[in-house]
C-alpha atoms as a PDB file:
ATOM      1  CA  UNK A   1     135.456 -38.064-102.315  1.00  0.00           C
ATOM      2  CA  UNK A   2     134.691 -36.927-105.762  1.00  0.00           C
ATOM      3  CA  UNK A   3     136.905 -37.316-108.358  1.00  0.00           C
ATOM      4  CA  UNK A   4     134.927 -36.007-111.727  1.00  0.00           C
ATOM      5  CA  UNK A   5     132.429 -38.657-112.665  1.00  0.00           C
ATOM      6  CA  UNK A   6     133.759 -41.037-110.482  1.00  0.00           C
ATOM      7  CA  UNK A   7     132.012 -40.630-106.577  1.00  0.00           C
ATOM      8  CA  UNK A   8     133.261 -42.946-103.882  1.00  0.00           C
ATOM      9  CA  UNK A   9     130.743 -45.202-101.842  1.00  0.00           C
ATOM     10  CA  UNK A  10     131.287 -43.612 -98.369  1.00  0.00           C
ATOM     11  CA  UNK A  11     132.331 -39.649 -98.583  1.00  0.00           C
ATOM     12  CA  UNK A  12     133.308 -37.513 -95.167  1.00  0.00           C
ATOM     13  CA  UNK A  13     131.817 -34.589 -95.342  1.00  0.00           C
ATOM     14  CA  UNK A  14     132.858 -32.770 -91.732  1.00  0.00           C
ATOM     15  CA  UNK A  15     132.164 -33.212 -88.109  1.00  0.00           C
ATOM     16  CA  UNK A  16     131.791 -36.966 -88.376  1.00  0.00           C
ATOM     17  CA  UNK A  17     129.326 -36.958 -91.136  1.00  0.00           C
ATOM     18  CA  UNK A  18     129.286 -39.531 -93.678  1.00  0.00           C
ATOM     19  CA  UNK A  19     127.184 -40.297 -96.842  1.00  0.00           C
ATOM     20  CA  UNK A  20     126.953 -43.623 -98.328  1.00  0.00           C
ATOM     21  CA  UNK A  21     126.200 -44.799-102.041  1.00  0.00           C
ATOM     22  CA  UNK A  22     122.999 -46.905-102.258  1.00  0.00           C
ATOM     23  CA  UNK A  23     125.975 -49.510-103.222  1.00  0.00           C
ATOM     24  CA  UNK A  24     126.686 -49.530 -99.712  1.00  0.00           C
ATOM     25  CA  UNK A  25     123.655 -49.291 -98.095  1.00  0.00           C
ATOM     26  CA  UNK A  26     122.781 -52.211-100.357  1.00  0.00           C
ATOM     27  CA  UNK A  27     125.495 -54.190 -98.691  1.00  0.00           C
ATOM     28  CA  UNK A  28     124.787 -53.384 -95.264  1.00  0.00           C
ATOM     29  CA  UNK A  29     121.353 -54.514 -96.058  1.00  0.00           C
ATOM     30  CA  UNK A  30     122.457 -57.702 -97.218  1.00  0.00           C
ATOM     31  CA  UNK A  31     124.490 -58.194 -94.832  1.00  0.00           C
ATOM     32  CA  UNK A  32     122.171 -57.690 -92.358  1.00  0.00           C
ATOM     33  CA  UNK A  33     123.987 -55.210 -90.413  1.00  0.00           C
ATOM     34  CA  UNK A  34     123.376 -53.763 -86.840  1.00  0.00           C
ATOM     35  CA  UNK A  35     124.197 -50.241 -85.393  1.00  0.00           C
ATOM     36  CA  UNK A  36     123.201 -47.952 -88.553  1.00  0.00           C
ATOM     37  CA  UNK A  37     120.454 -46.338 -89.535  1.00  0.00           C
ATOM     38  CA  UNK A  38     120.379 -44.113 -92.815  1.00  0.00           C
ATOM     39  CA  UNK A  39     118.810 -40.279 -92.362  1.00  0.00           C
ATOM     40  CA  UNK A  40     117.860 -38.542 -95.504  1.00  0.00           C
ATOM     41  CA  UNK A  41     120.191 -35.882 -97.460  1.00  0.00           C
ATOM     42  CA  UNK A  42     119.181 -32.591 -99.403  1.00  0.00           C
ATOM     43  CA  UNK A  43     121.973 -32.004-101.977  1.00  0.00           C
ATOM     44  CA  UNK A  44     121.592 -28.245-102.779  1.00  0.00           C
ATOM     45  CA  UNK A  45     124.618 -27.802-105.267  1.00  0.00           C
ATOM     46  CA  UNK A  46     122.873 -28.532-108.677  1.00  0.00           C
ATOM     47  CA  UNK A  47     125.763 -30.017-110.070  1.00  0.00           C
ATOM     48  CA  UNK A  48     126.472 -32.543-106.520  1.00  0.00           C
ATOM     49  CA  UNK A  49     122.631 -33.034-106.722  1.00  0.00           C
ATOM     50  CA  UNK A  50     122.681 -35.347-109.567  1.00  0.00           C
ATOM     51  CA  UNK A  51     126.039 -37.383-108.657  1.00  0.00           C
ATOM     52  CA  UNK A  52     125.190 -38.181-105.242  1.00  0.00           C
ATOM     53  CA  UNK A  53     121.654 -39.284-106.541  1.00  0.00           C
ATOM     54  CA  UNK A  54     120.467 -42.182-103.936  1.00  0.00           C
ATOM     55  CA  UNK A  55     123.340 -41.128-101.519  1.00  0.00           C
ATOM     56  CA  UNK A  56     121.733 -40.746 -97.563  1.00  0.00           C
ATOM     57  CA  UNK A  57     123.939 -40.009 -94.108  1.00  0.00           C
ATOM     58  CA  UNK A  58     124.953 -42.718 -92.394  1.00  0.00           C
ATOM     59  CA  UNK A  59     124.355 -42.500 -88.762  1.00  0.00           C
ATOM     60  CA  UNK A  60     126.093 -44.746 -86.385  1.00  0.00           C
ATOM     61  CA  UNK A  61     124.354 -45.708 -83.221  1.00  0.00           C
ATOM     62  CA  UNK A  62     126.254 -48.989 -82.228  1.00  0.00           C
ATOM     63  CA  UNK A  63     128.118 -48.238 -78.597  1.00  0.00           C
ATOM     64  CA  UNK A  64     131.413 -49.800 -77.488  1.00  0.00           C
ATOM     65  CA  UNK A  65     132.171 -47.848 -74.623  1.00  0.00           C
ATOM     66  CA  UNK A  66     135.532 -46.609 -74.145  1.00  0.00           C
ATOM     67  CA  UNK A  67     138.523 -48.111 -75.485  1.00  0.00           C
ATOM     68  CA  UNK A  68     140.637 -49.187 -72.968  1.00  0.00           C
ATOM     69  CA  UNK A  69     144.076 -48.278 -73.664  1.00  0.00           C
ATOM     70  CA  UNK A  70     145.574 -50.013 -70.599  1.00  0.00           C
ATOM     71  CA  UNK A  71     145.616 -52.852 -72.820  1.00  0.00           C
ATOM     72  CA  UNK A  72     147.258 -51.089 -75.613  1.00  0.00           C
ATOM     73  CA  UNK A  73     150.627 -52.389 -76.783  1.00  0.00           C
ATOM     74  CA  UNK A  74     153.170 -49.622 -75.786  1.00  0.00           C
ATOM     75  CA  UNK A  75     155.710 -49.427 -77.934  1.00  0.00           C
ATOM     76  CA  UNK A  76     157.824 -46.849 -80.464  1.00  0.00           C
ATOM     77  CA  UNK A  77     156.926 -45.702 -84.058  1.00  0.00           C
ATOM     78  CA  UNK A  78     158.809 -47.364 -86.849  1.00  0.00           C
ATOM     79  CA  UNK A  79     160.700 -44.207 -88.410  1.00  0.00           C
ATOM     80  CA  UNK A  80     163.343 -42.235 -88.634  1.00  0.00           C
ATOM     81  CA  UNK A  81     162.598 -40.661 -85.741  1.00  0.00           C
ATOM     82  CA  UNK A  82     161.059 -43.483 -83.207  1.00  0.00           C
ATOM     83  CA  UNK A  83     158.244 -41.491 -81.209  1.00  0.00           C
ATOM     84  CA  UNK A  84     156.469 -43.086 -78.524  1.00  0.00           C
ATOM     85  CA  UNK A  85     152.972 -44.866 -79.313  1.00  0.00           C
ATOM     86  CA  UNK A  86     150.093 -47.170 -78.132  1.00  0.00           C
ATOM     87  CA  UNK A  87     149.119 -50.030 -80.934  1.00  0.00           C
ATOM     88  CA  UNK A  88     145.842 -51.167 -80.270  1.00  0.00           C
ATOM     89  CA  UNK A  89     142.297 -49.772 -79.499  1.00  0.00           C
ATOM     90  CA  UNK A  90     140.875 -52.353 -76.894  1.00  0.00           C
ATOM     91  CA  UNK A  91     137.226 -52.246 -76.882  1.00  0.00           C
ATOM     92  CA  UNK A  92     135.754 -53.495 -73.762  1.00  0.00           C
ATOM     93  CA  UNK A  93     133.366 -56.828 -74.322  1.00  0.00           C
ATOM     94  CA  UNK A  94     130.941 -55.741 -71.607  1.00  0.00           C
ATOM     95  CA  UNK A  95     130.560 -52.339 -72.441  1.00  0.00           C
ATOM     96  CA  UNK A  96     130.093 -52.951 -76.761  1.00  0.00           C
ATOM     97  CA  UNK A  97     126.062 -53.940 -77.539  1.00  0.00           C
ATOM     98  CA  UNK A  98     127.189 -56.440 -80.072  1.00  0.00           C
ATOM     99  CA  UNK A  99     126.400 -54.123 -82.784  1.00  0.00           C
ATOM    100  CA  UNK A 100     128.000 -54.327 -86.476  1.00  0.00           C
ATOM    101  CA  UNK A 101     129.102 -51.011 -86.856  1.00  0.00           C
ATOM    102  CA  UNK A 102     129.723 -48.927 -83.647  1.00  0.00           C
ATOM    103  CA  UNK A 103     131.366 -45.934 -82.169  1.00  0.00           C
ATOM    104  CA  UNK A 104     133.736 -45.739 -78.594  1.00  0.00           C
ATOM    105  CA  UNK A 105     132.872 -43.178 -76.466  1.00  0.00           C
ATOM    106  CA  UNK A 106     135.760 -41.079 -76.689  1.00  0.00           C
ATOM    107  CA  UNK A 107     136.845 -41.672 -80.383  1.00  0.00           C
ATOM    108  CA  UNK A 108     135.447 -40.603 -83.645  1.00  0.00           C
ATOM    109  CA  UNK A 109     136.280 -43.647 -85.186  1.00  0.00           C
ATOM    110  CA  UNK A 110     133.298 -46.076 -86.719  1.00  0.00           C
ATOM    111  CA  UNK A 111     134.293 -49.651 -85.672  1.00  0.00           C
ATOM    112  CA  UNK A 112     133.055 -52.720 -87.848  1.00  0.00           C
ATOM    113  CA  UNK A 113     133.103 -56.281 -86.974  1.00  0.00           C
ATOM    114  CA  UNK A 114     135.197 -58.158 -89.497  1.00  0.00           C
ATOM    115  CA  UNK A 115     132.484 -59.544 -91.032  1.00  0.00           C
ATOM    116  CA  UNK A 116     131.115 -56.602 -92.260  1.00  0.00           C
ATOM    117  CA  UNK A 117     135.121 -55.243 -93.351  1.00  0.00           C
ATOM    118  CA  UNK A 118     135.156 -58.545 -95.248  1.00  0.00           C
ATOM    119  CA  UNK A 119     131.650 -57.634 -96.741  1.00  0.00           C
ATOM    120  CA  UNK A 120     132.942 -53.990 -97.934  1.00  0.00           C
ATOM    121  CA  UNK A 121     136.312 -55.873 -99.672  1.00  0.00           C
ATOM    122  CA  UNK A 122     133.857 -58.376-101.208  1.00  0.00           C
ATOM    123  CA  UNK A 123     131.739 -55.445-102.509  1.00  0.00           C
ATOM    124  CA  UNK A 124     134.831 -53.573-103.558  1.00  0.00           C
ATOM    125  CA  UNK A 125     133.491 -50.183-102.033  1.00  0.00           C
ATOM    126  CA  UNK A 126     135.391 -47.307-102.636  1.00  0.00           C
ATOM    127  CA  UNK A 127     136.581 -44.575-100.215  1.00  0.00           C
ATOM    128  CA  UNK A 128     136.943 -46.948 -97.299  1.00  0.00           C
ATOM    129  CA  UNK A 129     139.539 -48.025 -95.857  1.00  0.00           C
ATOM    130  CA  UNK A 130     140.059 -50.574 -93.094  1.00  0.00           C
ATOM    131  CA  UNK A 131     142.466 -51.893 -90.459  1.00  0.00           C
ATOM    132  CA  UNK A 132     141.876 -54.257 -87.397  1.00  0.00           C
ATOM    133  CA  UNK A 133     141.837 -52.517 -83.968  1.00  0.00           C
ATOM    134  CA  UNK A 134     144.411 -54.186 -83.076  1.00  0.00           C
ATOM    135  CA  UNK A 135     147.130 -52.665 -85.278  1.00  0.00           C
ATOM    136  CA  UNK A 136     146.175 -48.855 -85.089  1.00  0.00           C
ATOM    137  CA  UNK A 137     148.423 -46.657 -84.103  1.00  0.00           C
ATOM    138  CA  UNK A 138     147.964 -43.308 -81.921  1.00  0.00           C
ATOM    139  CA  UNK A 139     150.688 -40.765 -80.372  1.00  0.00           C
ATOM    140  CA  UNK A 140     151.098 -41.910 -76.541  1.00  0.00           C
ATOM    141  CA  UNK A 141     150.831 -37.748 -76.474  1.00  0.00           C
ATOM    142  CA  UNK A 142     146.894 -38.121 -77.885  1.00  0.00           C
ATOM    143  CA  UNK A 143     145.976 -41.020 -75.669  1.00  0.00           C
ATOM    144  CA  UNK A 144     147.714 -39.169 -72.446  1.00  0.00           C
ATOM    145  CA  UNK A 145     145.675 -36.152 -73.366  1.00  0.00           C
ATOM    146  CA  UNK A 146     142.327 -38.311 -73.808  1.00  0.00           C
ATOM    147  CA  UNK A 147     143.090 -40.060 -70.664  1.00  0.00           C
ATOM    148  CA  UNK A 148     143.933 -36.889 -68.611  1.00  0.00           C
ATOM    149  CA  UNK A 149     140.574 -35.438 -70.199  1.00  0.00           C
ATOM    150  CA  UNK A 150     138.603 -38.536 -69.133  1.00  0.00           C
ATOM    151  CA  UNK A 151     139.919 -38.309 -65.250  1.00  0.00           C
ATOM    152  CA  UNK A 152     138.230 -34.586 -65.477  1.00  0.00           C
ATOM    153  CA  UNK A 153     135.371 -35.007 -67.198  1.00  0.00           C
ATOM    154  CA  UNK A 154     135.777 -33.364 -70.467  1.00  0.00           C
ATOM    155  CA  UNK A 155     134.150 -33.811 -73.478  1.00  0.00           C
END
């Protein structure tokens, strides 16, 4: 996100593309980090060009396999209008590598081991925001529709 001078450490762009400030990739450096790698950006808007300066993509290649929401908490939504959800995105031990920072097979999500959360609070980076796994919240309607996509072999 870019807010006039001011450019946040990680920035979505679209499709699951992120950039990240030499800030962070100075922290996941020091950190000593697994499941990353940084690919090289060409900035073409002159005015972009010179505030994302240093910035690269961030490319995730950590695997956890797929969460498991059998072991999601079923429960309702706190509001005005309670709506069924699952709280929880159970990653399975044998099927994650161990890496740092790490994608499940059927969510876009990037997944950090608290560690490295702690290490982005410590750093104070900016346009991040983090929760454990264990208190996210989906729809039951999205995770019936993954799992129904899942038993047929979609995407």
């Amino acid at each position: 996100h870019i807010q006039g001078a001011r450019v946040d450490d990680l920035i979505g762009v679209s499709g699951g593309v992120m950039l990240v400030s030499p800030l962070f990739q100075s922290m996941l450096c020091e950190e000593r980090a697994t499941g990353w790698s940084l690919v090289p950006v060409a900035v073409k808007n002159r005015t972009l060009r010179a505030a994302l300066d240093g910035y690269a993509g961030l490319a995730v290649s950590g695997r956890g396999g797929a969460i498991d929401f059998d072991r999601a908490e079923r429960t309702m939504s706190a509001s005005a209008h309670p709506t069924p959800i699952h709280r929880g995105l159970p990653v399975s031990a044998d099927r994650w590598d161990g890496s740092d920072l790490f994608r499940a097979d059927d969510l876009g999500y990037v997944f950090l081991t608290p560690r490295i959360a702690a290490a982005i609070t410590r750093h104070a980076l900016s346009g991040i925001s983090t929760e454990p796994a264990a208190d996210h919240e989906l729809y039951s309607s999205e995770v019936e529709l993954m799992m129904t996509e899942r038993r047929h072999g979609a995407p």
